[in-house]
C-alpha atoms as a PDB file:
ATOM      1  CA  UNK A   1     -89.989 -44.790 -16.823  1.00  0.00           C
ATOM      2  CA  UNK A   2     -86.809 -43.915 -14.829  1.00  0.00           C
ATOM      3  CA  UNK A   3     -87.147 -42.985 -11.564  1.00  0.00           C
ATOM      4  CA  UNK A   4     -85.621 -39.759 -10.244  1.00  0.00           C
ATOM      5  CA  UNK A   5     -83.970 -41.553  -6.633  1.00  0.00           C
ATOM      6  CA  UNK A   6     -80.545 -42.151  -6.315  1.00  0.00           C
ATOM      7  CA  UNK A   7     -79.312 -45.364  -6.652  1.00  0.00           C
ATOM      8  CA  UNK A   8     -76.222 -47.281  -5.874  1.00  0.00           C
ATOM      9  CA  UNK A   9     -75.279 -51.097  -7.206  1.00  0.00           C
ATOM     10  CA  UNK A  10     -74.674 -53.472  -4.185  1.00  0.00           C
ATOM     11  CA  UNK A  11     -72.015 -56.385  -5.065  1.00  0.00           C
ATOM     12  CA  UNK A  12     -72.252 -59.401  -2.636  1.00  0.00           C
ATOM     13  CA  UNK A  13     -69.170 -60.825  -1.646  1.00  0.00           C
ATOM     14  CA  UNK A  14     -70.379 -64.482  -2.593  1.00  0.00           C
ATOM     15  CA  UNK A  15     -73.921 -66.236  -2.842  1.00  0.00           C
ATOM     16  CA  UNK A  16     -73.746 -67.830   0.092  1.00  0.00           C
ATOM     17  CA  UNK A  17     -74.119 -64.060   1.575  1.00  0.00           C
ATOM     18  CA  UNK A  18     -76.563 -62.917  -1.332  1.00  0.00           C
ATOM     19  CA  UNK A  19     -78.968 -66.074  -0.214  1.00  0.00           C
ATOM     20  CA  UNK A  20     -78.912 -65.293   3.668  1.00  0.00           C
ATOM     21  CA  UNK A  21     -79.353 -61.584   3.386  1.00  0.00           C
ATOM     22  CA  UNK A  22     -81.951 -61.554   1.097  1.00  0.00           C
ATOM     23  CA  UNK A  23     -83.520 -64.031   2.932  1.00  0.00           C
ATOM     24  CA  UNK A  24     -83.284 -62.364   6.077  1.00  0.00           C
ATOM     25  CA  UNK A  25     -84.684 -58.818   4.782  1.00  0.00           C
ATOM     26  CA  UNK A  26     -87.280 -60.898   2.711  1.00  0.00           C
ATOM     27  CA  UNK A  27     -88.848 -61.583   6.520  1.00  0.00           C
ATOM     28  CA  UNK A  28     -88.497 -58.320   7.644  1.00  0.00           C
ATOM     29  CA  UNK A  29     -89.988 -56.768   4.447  1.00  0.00           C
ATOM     30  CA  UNK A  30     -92.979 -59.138   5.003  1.00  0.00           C
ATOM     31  CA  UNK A  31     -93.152 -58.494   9.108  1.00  0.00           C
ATOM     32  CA  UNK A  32     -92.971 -54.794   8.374  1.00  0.00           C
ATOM     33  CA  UNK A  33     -94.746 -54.719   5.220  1.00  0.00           C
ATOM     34  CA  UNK A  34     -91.977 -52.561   3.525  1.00  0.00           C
ATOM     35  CA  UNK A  35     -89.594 -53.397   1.023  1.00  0.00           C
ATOM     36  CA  UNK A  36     -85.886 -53.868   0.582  1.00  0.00           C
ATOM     37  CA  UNK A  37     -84.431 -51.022  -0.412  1.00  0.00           C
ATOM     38  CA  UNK A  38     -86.376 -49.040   2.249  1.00  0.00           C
ATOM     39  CA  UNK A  39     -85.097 -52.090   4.741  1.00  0.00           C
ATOM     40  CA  UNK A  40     -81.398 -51.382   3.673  1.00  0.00           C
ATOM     41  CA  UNK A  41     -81.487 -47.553   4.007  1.00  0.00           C
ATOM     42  CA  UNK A  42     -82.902 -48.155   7.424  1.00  0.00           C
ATOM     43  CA  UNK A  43     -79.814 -50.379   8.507  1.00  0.00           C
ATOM     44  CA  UNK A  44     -76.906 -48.753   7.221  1.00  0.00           C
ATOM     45  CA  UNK A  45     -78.789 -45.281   9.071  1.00  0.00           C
ATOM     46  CA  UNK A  46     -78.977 -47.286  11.929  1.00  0.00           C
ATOM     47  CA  UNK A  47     -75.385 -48.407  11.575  1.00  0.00           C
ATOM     48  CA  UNK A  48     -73.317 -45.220  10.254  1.00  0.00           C
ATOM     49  CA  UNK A  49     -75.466 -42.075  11.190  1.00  0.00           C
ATOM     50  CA  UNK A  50     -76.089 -41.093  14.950  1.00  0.00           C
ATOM     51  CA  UNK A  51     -79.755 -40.762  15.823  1.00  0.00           C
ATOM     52  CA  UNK A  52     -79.181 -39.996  19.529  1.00  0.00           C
ATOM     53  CA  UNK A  53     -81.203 -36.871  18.908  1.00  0.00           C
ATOM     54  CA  UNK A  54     -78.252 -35.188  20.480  1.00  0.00           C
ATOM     55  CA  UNK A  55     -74.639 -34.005  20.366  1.00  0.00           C
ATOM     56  CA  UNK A  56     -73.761 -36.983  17.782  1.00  0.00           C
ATOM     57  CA  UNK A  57     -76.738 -37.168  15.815  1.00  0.00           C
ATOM     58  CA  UNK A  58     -76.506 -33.286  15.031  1.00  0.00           C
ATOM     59  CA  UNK A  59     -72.984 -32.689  14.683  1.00  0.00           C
ATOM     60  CA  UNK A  60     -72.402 -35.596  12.068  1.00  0.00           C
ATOM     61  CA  UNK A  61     -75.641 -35.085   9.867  1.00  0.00           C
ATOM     62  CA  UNK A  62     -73.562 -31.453   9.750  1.00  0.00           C
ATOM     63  CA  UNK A  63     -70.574 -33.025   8.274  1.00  0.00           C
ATOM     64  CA  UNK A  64     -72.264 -35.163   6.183  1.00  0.00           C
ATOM     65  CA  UNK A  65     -74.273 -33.212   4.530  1.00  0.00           C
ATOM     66  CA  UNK A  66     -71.300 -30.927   3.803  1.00  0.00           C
ATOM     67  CA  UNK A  67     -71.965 -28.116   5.585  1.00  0.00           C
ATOM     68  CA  UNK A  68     -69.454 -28.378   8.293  1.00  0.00           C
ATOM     69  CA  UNK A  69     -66.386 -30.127   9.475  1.00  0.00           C
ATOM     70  CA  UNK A  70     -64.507 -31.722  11.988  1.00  0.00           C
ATOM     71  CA  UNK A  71     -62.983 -28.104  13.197  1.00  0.00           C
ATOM     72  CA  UNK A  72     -66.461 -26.721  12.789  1.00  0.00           C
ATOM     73  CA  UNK A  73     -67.912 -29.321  15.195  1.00  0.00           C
ATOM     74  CA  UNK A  74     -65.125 -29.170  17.908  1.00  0.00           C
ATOM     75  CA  UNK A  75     -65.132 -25.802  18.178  1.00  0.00           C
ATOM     76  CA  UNK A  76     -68.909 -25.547  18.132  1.00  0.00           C
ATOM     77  CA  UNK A  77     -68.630 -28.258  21.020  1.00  0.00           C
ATOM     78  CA  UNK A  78     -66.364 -25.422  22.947  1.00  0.00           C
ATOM     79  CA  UNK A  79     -68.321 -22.531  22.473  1.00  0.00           C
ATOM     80  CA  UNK A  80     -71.502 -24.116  23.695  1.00  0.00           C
ATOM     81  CA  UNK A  81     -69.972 -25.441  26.771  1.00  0.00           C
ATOM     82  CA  UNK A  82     -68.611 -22.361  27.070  1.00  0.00           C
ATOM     83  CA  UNK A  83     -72.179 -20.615  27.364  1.00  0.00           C
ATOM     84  CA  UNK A  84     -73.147 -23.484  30.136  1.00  0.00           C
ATOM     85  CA  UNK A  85     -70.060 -23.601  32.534  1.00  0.00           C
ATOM     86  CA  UNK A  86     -68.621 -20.982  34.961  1.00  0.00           C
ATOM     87  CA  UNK A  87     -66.065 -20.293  37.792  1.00  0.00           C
ATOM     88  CA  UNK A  88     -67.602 -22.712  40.428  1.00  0.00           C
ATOM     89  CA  UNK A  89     -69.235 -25.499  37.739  1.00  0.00           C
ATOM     90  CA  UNK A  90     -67.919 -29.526  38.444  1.00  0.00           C
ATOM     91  CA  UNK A  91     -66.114 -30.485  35.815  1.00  0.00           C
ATOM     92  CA  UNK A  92     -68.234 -31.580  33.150  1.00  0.00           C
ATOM     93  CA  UNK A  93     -68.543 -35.051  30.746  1.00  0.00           C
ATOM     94  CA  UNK A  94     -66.542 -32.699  27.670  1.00  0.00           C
ATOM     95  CA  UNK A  95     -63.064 -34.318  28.969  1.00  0.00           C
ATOM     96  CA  UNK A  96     -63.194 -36.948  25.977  1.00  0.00           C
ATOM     97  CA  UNK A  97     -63.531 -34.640  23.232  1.00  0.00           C
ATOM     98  CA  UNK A  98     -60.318 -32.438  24.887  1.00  0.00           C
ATOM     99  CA  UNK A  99     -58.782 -36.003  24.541  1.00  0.00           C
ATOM    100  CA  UNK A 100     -59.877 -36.425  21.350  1.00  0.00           C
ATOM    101  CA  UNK A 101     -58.840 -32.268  19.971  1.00  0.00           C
ATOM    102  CA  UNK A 102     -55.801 -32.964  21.408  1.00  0.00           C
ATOM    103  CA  UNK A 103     -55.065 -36.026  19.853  1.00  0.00           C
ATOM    104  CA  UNK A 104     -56.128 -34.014  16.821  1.00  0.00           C
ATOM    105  CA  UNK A 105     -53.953 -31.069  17.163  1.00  0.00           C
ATOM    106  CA  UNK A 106     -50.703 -33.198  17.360  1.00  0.00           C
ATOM    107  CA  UNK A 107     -48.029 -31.530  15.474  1.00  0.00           C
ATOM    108  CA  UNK A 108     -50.646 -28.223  15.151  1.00  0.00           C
ATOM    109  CA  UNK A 109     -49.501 -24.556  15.826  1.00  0.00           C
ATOM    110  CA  UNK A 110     -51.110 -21.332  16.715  1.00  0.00           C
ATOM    111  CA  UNK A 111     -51.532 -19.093  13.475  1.00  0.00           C
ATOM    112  CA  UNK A 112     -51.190 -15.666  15.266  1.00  0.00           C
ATOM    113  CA  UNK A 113     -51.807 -13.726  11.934  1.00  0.00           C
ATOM    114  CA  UNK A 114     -55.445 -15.327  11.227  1.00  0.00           C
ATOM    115  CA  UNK A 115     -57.758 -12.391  10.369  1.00  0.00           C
ATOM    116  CA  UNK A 116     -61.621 -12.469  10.662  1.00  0.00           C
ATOM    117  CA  UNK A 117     -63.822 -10.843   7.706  1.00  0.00           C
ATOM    118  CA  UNK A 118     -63.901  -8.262  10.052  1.00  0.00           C
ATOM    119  CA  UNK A 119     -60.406  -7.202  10.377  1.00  0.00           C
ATOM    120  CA  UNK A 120     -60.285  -9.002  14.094  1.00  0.00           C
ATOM    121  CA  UNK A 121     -57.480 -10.894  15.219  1.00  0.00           C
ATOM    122  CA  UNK A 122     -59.196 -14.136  17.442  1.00  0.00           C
ATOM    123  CA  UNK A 123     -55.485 -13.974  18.665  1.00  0.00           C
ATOM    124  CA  UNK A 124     -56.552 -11.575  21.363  1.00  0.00           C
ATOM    125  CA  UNK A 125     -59.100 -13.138  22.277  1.00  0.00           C
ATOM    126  CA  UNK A 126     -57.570 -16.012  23.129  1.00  0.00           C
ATOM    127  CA  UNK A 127     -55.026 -14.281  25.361  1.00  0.00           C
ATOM    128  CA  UNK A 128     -57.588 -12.391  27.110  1.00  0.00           C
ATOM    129  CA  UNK A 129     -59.721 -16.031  27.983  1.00  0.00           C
ATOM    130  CA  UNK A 130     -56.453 -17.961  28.846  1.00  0.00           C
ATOM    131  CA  UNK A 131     -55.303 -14.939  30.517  1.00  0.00           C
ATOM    132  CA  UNK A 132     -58.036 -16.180  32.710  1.00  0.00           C
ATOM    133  CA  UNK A 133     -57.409 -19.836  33.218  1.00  0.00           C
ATOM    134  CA  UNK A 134     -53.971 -18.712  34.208  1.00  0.00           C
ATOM    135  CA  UNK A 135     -55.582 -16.486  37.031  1.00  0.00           C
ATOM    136  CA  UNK A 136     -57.947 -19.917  37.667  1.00  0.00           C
ATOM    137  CA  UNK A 137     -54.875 -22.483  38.486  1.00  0.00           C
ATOM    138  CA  UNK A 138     -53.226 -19.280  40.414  1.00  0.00           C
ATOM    139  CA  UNK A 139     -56.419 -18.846  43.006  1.00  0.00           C
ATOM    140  CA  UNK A 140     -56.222 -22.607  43.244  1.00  0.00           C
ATOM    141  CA  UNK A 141     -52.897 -22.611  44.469  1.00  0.00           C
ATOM    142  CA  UNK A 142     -53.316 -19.923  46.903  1.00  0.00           C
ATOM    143  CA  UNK A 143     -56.865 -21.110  47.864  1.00  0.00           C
ATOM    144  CA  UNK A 144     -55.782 -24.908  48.922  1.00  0.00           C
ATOM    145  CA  UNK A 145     -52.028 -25.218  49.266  1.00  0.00           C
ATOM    146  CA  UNK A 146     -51.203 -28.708  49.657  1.00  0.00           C
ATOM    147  CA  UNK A 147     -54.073 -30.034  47.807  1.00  0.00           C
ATOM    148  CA  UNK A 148     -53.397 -32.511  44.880  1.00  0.00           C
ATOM    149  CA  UNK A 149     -54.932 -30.086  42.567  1.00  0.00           C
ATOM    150  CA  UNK A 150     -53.304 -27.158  43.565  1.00  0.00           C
ATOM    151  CA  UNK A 151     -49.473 -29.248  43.308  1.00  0.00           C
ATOM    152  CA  UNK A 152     -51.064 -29.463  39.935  1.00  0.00           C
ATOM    153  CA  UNK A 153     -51.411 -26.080  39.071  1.00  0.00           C
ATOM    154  CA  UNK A 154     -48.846 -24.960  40.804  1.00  0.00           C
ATOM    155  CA  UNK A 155     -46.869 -26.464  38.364  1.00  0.00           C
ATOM    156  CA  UNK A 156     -48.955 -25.828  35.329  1.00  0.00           C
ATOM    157  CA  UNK A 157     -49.446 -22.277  36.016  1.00  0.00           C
ATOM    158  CA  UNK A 158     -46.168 -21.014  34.896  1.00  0.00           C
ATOM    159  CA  UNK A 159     -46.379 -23.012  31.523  1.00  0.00           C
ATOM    160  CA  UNK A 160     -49.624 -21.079  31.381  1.00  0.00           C
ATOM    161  CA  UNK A 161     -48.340 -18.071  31.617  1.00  0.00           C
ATOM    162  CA  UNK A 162     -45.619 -18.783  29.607  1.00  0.00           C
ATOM    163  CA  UNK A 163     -48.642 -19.520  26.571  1.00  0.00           C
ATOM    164  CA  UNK A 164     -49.805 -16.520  27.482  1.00  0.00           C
ATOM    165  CA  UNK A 165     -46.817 -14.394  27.165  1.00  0.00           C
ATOM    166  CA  UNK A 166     -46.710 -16.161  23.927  1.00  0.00           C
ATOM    167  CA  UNK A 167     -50.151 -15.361  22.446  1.00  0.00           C
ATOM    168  CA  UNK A 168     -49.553 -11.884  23.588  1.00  0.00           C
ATOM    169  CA  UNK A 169     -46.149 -11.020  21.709  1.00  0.00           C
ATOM    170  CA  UNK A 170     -47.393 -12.805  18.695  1.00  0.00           C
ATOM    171  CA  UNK A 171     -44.888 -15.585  18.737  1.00  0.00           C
ATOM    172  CA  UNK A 172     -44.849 -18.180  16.345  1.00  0.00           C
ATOM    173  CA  UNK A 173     -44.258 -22.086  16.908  1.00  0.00           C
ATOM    174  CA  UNK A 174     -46.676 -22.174  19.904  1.00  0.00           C
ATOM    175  CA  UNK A 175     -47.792 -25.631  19.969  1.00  0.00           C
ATOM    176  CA  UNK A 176     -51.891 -26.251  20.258  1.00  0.00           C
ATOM    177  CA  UNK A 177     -51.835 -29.584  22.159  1.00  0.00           C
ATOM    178  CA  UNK A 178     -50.168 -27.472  25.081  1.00  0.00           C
ATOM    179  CA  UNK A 179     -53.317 -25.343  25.924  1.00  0.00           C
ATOM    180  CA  UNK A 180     -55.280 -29.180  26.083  1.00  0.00           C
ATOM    181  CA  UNK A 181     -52.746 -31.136  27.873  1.00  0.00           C
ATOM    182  CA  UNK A 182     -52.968 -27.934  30.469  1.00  0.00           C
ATOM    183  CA  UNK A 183     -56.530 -28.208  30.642  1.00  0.00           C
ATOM    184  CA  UNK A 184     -56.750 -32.274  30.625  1.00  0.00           C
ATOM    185  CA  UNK A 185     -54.029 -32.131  33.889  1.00  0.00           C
ATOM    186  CA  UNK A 186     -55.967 -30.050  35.455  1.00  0.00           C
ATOM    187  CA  UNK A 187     -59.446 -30.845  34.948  1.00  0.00           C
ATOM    188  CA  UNK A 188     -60.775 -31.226  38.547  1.00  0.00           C
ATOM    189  CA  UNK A 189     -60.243 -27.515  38.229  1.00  0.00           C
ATOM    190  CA  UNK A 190     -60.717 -26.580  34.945  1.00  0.00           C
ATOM    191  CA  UNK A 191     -62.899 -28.831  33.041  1.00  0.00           C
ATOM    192  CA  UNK A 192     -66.147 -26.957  34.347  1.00  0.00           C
ATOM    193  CA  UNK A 193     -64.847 -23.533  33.775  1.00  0.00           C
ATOM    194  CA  UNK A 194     -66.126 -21.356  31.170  1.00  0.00           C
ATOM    195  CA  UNK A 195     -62.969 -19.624  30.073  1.00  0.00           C
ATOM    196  CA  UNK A 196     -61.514 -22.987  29.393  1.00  0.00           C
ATOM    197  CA  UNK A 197     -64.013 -23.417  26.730  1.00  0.00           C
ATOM    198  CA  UNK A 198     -63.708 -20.132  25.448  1.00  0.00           C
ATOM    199  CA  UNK A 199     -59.824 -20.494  25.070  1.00  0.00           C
ATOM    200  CA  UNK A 200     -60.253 -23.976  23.693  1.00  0.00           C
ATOM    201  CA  UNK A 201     -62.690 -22.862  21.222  1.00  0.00           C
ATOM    202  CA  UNK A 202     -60.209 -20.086  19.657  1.00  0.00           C
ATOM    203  CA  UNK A 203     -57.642 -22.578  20.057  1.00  0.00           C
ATOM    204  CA  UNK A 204     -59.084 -25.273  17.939  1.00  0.00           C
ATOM    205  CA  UNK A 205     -59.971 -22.204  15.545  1.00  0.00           C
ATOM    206  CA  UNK A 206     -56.634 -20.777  14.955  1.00  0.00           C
ATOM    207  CA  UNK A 207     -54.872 -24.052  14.430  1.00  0.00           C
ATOM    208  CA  UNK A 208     -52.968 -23.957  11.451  1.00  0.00           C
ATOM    209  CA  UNK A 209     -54.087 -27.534  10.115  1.00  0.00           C
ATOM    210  CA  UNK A 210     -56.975 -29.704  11.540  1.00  0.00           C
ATOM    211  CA  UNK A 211     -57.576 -33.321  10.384  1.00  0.00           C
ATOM    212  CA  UNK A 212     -60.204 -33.471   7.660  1.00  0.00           C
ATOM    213  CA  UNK A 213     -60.256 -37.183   7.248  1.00  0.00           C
ATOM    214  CA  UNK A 214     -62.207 -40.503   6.954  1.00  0.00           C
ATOM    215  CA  UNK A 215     -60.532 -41.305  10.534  1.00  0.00           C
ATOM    216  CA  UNK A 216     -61.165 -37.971  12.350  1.00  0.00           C
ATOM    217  CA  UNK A 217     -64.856 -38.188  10.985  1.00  0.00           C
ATOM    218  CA  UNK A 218     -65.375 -41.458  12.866  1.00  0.00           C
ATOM    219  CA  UNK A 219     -63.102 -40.689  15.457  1.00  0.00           C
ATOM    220  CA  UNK A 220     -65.180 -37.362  16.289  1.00  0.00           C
ATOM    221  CA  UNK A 221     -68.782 -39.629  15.888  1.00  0.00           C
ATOM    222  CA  UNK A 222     -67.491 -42.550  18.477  1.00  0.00           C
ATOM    223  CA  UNK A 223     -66.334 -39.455  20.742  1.00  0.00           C
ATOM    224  CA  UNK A 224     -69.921 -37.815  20.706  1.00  0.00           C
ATOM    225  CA  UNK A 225     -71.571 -40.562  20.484  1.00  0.00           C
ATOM    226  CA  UNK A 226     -70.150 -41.819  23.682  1.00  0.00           C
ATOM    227  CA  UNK A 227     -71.234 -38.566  25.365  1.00  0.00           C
ATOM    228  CA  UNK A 228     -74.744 -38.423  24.243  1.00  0.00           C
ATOM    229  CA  UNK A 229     -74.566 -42.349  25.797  1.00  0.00           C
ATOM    230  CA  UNK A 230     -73.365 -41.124  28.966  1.00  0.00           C
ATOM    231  CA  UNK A 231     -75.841 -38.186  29.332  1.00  0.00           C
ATOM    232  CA  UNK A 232     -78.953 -41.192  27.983  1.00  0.00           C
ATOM    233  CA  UNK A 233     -79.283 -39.786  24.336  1.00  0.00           C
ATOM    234  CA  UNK A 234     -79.996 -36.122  26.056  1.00  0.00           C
END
């Protein structure tokens, strides 16, 4: 009688490789009184799906079970850092996935027309949160002249502004790896502050192309992954 599982056909490279596997999850069948297709889903779980019980684990059983993507999870990353952080948090352990969105958003630009179902532009919104980040890297400058992270935002603050000016009129062209580069220079000051998140969030949203790939799929798992390993699997 056919069975109603799915199946897939295996093809070992050689038998050389067919005699030392199956001889290898022969034992563990027998030591854990299972057998080998249950050993084999096990290990290639183990091996390609996160089970951190965490950021990794929940973000890429998302993806592959179709109901997300890489955007999806990035953003999603944003906006709940964005509900944790405020004006005097540290910076937190996010700074690898803004490395990662803006290695992502190379070549990327603001689309200033995008609509919600609602008839919303998230445009505004994003001038009105990096409206604030601009007003961040200002009171840094005024509240510790001389310091290395105020030289920082000193000089980072007008190309702020400029972005902002930009979001505000409309313009077209604006590049998305600027608002991350701002952020990732200036993270001492910025990477625990919640309107960073916010403004990444809409930024990663109203990119006008995100990578949907094989490599930004593993590329966005090592990334989390390495986070949930830093915080000890949360």
């Amino acid at each position: 009688m056919p069975t109603l599982k799915p199946k897939r056909t295996f093809v070992y490279s050689s038998d050389d490789t067919r005699r030392a596997l199956e001889a290898a999850l022969a034992d563990r069948c027998e030591v854990n009184r299972t057998n080998m297709s249950q050993e084999i889903e096990g290990i290639l779980i183990d091996a390609l799906v996160p089970h951190d019980g965490g950021l990794a684990e929940r973000a890429m059983t998302r993806i592959y079970y179709g109901q997300t993507g890489v955007r999806d999870e990035v953003a999603g990353a944003f906006s709940d850092a964005a509900a944790v952080y405020d004006w005097d948090s540290d910076t937190s352990d996010l700074r690898p996935l803004v490395e990662l969105a803006a290695q992502q958003s190379l070549g990327a630009l603001i689309d200033a027309s995008k609509e919600e179902a609602d008839g919303s532009q998230p445009v505004y919104h994003l001038a009105t949160c990096w409206a604030s980040v601009c007003s961040r890297l200002h009171h840094v400058c005024e509240s510790d002249p001389g310091s290395r992270e105020a030289l920082s935002a000193a000089i980072d603050e007008g190309v702020a502004r400029d972005l902002a000016r930009a979001l505000k009129n409309g313009n077209r062209g604006i590049e998305v790896r600027a608002f991350f580069d701002i952020a990732l220079r200036n993270w001492s000051v910025l990477g625990g502050f919640t309107y960073t998140y916010r403004s990444l969030m809409d930024v990663v949203d109203l990119a006008d192309e995100w990578p949907e790939t094989a490599r930004s799929r593993e590329d966005l798992k090592a990334c989390l992954w390495s986070i949930s390993d830093a915080r000890g699997g949360e």
